[in-house]
C-alpha atoms as a PDB file:
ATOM      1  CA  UNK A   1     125.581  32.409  78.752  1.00  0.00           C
ATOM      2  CA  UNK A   2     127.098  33.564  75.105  1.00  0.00           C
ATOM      3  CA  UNK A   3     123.173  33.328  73.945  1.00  0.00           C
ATOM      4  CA  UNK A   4     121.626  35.637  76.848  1.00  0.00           C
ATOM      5  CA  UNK A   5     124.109  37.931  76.476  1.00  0.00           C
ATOM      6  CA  UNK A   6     123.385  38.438  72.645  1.00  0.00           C
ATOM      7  CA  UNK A   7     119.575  38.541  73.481  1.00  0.00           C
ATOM      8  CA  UNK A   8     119.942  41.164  76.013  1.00  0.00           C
ATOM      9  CA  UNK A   9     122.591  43.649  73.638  1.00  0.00           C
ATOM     10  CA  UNK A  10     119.407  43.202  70.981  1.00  0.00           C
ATOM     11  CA  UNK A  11     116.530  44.274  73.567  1.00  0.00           C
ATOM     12  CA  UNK A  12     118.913  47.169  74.775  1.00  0.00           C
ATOM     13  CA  UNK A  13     119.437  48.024  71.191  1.00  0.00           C
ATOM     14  CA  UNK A  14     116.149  48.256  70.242  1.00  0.00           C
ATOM     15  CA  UNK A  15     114.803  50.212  73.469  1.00  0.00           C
ATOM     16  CA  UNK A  16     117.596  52.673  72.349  1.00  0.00           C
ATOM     17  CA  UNK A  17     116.233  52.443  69.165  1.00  0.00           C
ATOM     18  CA  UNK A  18     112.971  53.347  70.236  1.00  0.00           C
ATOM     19  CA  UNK A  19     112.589  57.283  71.054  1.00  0.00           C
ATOM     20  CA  UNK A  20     114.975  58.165  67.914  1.00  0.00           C
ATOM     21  CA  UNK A  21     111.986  56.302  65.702  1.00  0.00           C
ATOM     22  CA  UNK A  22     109.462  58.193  67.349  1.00  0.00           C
ATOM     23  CA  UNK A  23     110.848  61.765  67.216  1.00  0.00           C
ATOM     24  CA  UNK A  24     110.901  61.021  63.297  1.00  0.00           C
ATOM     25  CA  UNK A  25     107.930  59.762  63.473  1.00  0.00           C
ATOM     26  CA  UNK A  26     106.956  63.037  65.466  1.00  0.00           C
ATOM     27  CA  UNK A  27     108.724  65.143  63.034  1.00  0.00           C
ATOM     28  CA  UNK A  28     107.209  63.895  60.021  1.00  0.00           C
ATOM     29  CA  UNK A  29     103.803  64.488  61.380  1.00  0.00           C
ATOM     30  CA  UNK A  30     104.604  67.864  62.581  1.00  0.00           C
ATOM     31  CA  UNK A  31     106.327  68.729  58.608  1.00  0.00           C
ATOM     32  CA  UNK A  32     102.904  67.384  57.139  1.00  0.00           C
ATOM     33  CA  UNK A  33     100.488  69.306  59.551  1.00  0.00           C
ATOM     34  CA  UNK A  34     102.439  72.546  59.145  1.00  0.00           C
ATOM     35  CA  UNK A  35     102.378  71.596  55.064  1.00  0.00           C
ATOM     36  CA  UNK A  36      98.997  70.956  55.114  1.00  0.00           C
ATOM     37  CA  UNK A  37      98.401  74.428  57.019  1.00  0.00           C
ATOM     38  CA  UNK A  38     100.357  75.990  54.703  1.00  0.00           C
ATOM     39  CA  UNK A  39      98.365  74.967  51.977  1.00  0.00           C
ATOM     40  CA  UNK A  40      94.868  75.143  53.253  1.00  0.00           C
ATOM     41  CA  UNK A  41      96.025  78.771  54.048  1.00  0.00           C
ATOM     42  CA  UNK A  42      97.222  79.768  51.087  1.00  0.00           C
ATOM     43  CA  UNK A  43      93.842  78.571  49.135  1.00  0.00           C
ATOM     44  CA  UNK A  44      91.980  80.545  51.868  1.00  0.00           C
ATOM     45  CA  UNK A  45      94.117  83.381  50.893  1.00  0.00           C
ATOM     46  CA  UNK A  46      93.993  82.849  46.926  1.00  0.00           C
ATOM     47  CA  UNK A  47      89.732  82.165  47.414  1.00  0.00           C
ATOM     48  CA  UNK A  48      89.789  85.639  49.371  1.00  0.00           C
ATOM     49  CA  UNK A  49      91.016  87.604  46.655  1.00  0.00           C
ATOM     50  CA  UNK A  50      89.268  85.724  44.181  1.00  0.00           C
ATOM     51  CA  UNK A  51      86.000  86.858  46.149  1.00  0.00           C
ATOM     52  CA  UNK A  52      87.893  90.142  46.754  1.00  0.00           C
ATOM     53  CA  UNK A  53      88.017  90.640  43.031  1.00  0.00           C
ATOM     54  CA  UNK A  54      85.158  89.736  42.031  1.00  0.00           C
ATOM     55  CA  UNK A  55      83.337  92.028  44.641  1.00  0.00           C
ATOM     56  CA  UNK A  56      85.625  94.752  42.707  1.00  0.00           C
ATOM     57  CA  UNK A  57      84.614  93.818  39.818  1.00  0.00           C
ATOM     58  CA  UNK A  58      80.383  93.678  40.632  1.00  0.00           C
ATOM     59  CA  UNK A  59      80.686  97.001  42.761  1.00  0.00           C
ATOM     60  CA  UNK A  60      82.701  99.024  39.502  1.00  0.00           C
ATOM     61  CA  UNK A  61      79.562  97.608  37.508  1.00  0.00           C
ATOM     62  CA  UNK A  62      76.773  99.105  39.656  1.00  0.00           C
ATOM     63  CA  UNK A  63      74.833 102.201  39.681  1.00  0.00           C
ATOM     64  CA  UNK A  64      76.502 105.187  41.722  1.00  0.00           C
ATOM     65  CA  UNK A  65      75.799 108.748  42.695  1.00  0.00           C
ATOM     66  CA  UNK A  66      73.839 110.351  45.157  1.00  0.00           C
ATOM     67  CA  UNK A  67      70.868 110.496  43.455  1.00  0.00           C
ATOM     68  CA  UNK A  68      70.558 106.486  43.108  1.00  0.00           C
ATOM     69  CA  UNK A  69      69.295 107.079  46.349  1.00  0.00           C
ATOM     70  CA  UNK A  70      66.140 107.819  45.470  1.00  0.00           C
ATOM     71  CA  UNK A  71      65.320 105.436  42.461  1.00  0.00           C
ATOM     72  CA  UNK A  72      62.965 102.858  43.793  1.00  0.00           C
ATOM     73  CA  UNK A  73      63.910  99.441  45.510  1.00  0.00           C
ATOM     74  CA  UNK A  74      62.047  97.004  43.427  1.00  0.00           C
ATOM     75  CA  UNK A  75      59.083  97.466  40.520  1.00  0.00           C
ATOM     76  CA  UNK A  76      59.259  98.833  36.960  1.00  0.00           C
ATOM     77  CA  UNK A  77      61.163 102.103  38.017  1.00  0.00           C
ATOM     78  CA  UNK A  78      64.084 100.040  40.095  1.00  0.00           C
ATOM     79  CA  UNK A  79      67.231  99.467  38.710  1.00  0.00           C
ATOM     80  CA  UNK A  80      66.437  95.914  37.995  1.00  0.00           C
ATOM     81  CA  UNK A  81      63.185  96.948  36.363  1.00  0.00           C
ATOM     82  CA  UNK A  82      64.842  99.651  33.967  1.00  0.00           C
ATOM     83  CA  UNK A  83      67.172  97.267  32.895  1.00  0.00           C
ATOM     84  CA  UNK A  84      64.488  94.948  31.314  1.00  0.00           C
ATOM     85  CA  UNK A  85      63.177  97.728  29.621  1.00  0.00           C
ATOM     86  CA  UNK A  86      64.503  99.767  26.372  1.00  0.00           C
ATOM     87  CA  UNK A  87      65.298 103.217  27.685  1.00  0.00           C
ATOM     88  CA  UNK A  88      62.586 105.467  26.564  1.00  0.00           C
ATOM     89  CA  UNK A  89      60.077 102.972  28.376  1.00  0.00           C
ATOM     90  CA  UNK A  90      62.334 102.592  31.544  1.00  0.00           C
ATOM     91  CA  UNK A  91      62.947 106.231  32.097  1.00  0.00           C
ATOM     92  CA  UNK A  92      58.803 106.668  32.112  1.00  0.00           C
ATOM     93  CA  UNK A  93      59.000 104.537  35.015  1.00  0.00           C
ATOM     94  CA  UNK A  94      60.997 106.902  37.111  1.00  0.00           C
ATOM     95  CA  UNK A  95      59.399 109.611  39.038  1.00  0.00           C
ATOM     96  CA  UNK A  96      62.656 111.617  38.231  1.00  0.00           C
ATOM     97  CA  UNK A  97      62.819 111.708  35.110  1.00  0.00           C
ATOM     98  CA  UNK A  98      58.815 112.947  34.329  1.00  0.00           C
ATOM     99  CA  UNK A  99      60.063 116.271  32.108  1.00  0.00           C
ATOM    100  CA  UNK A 100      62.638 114.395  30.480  1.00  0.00           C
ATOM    101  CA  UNK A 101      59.772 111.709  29.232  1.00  0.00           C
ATOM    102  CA  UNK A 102      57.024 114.912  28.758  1.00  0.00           C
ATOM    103  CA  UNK A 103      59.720 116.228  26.254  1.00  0.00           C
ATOM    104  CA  UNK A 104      60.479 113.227  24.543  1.00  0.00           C
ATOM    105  CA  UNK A 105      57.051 112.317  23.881  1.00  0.00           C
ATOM    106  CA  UNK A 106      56.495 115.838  22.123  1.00  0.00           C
ATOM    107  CA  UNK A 107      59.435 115.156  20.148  1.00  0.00           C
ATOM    108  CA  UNK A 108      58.389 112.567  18.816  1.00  0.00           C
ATOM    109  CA  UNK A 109      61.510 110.274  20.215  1.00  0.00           C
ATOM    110  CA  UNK A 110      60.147 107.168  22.226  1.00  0.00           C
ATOM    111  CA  UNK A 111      60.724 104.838  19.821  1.00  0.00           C
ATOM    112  CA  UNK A 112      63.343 106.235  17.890  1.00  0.00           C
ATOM    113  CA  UNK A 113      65.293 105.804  21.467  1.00  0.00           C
ATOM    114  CA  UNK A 114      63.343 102.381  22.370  1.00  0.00           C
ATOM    115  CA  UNK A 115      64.542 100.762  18.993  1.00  0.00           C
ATOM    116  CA  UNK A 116      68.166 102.052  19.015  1.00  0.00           C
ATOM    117  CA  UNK A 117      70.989  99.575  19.897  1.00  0.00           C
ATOM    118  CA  UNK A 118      73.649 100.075  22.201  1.00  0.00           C
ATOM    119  CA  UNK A 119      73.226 103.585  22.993  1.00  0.00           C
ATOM    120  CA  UNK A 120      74.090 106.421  25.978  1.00  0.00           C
ATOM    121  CA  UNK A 121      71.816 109.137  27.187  1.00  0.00           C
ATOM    122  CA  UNK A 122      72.550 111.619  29.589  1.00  0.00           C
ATOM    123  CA  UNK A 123      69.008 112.168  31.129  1.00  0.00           C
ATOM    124  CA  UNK A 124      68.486 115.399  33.064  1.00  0.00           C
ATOM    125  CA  UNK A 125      65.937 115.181  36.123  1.00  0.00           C
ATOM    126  CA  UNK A 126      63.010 117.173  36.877  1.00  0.00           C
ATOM    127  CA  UNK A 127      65.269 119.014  38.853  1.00  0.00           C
ATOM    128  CA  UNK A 128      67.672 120.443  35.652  1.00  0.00           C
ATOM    129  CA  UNK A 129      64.660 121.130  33.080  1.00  0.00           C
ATOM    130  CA  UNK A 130      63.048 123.426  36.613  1.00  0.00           C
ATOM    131  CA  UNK A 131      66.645 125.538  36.130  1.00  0.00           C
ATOM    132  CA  UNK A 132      65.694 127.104  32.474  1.00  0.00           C
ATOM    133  CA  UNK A 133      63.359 129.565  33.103  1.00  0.00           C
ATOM    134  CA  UNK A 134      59.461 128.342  32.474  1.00  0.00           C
ATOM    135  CA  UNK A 135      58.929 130.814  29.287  1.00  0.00           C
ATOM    136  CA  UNK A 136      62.030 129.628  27.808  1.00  0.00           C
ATOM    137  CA  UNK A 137      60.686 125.718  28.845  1.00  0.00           C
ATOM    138  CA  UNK A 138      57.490 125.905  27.423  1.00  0.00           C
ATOM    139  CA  UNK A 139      58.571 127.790  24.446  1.00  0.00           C
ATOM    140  CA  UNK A 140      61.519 125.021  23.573  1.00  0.00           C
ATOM    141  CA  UNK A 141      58.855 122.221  24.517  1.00  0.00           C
ATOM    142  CA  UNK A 142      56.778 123.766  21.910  1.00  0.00           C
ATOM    143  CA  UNK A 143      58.956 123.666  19.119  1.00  0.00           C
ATOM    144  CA  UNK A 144      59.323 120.233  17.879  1.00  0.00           C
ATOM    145  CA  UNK A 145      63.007 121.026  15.594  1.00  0.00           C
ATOM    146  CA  UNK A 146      64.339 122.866  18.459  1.00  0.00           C
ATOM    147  CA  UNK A 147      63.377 120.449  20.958  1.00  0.00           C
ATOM    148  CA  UNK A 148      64.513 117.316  18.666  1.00  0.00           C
ATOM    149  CA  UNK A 149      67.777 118.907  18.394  1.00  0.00           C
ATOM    150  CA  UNK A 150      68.434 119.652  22.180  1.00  0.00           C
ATOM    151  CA  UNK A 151      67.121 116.215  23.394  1.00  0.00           C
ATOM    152  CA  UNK A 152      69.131 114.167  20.592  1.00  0.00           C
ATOM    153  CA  UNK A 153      72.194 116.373  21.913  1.00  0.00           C
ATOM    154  CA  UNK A 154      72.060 114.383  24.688  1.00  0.00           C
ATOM    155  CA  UNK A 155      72.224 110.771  23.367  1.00  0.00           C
ATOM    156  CA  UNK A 156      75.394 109.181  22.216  1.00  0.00           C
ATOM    157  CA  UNK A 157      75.738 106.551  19.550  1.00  0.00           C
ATOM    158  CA  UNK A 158      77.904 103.683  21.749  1.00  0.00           C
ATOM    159  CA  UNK A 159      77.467 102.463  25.075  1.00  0.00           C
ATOM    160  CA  UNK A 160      80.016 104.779  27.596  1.00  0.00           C
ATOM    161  CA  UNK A 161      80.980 102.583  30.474  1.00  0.00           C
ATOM    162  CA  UNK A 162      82.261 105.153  33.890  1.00  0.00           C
ATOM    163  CA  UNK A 163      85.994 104.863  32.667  1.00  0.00           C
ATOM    164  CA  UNK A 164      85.311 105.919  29.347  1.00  0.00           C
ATOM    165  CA  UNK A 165      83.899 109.117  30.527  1.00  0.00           C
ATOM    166  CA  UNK A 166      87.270 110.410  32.253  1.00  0.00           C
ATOM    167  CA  UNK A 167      88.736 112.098  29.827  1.00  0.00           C
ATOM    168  CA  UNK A 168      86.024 111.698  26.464  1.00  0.00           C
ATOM    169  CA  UNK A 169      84.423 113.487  23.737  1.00  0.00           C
ATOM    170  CA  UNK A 170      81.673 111.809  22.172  1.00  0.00           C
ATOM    171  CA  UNK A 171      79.686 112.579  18.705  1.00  0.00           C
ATOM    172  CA  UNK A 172      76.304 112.459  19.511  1.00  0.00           C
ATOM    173  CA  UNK A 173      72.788 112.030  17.451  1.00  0.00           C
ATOM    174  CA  UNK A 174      72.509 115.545  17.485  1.00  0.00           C
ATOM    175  CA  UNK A 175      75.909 115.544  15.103  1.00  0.00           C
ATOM    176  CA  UNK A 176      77.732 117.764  17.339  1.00  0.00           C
ATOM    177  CA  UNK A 177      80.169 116.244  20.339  1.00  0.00           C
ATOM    178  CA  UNK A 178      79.737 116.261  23.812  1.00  0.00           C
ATOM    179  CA  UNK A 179      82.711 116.066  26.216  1.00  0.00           C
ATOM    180  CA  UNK A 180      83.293 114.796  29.705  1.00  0.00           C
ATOM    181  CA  UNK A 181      85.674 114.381  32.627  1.00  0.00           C
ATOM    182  CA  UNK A 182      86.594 112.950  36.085  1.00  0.00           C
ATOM    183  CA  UNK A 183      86.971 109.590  37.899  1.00  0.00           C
ATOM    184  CA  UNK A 184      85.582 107.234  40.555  1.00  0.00           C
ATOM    185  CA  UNK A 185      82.135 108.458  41.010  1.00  0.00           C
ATOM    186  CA  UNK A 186      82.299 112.077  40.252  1.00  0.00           C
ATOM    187  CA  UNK A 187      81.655 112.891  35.978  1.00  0.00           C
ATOM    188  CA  UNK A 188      81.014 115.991  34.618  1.00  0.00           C
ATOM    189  CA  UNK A 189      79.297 116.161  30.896  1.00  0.00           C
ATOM    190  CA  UNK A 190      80.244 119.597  29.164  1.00  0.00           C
ATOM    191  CA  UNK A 191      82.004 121.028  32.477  1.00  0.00           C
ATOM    192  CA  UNK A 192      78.583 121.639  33.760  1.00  0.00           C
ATOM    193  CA  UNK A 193      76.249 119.287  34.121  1.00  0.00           C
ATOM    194  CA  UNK A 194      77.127 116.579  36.866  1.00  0.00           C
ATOM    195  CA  UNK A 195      76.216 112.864  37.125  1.00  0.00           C
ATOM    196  CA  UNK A 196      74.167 112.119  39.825  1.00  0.00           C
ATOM    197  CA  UNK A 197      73.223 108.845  39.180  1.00  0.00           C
ATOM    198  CA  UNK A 198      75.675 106.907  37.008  1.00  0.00           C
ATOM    199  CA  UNK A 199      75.922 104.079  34.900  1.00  0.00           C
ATOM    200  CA  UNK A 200      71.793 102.644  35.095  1.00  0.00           C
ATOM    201  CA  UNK A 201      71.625 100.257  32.665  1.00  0.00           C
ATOM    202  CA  UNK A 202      68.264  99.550  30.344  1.00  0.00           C
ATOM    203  CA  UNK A 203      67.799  97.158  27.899  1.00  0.00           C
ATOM    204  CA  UNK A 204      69.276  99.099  24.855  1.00  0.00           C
ATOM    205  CA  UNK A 205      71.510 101.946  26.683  1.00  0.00           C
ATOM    206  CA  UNK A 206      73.529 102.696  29.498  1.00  0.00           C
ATOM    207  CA  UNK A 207      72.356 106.013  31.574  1.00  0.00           C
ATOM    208  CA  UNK A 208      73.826 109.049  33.222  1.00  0.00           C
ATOM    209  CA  UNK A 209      71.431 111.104  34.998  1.00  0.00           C
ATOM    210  CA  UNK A 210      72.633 114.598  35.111  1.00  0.00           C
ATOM    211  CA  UNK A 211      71.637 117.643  36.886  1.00  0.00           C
ATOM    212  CA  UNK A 212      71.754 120.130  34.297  1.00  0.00           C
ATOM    213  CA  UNK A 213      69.691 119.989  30.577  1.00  0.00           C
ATOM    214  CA  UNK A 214      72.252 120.543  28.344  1.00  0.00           C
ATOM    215  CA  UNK A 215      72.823 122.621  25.379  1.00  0.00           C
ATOM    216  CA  UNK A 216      74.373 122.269  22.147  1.00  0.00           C
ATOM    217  CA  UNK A 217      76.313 125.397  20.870  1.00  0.00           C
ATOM    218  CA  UNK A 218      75.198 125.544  17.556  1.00  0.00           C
END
């Protein structure tokens, strides 16, 4: 009697037992699921603004301005294309910049610009040379020392990233400086000209197109 009476106190212990060892066991599943969600979200998280950054990063490194618009997609005269190519060979490849290359090659300049290293130009379009009157064009594109010293004006010894032309003044080839301002997307070169297509790289130089030739004062 003693022995069934000890057997049965056991097998109620034990059922009693039995719920209290599966809520822990619930518990502890539920702590590790909700750990492992934590973590899985915070590496989604830390992967997001990894890519985030990154994407920051590429996009501040890209060519902007309205007038990107127009380059072409693919070929010698895209983006991609220019950059392959040292700059006095990948501006003849774009449509835009036909004056610009008509003048250099008078001047005498392709390869002086095609064998520099690390170099900036500020290339005016077709658009900015049409501005100076066509007398005062064809005379200027006529006289080799005058047109060496205005095209030279516009070439800086050092690569100029987009933040460096915020608030800069530059020496350039010419030996006189050249200054420029603004932020994001929007430069100006000698508060005048404006960039309308920033930041085109070539092989040997980084490139601001501008819309306005400019001029140096002396």
């Amino acid at each position: 009697m003693n022995t069934r009476i000890r057997r049965t106190a056991v097998t109620v212990a034990a059922v009693a037992m039995l719920p209290i060892a599966l809520t822990a066991c619930s518990d502890d599943s539920k702590d590790s699921g909700s750990s492992g969600s934590s973590k899985t979200s915070a590496s989604a998280a830390a992967t997001d603004t990894s890519a985030g950054g990154a994407a920051d990063e590429m996009s501040s490194d890209e060519p902007f301005g309205p007038a990107c618009a127009s380059v072409p997609k693919d070929g010698a005269g895209s983006f991609d294309g220019m950059a392959k190519d040292p700059v006095g060979t990948a501006a003849s490849n774009n449509p835009a910049l036909s004056t610009l290359v008509t003048a250099v090659k008078k001047a005498g300049l392709v390869d002086t610009l095609n064998n520099a290293e690390n170099i900036t130009v500020f290339a005016p379009t077709n658009d900015a040379f049409a501005k100076i009157p066509k007398a005062d064009l064809d005379k200027v594109l006529n006289d080799k020392a005058q047109l060496t010293k205005i095209l030279t004006y516009h070439v800086v010894g050092q690569k100029l990233t987009p933040k460096d032309l915020e608030n800069g003044s530059f020496a350039t080839l010419e030996k006189s400086k050249l200054t420029t301002s603004g932020s994001g997307e929007s430069y100006t070169v000698n508060d005048s000209a404006k960039v309308v297509c920033g930041n085109v790289k070539t092989a040997n130089a980084n490139v601001y197109i501008i819309d306005t030739v400019l001029m140096p004062k002396s």
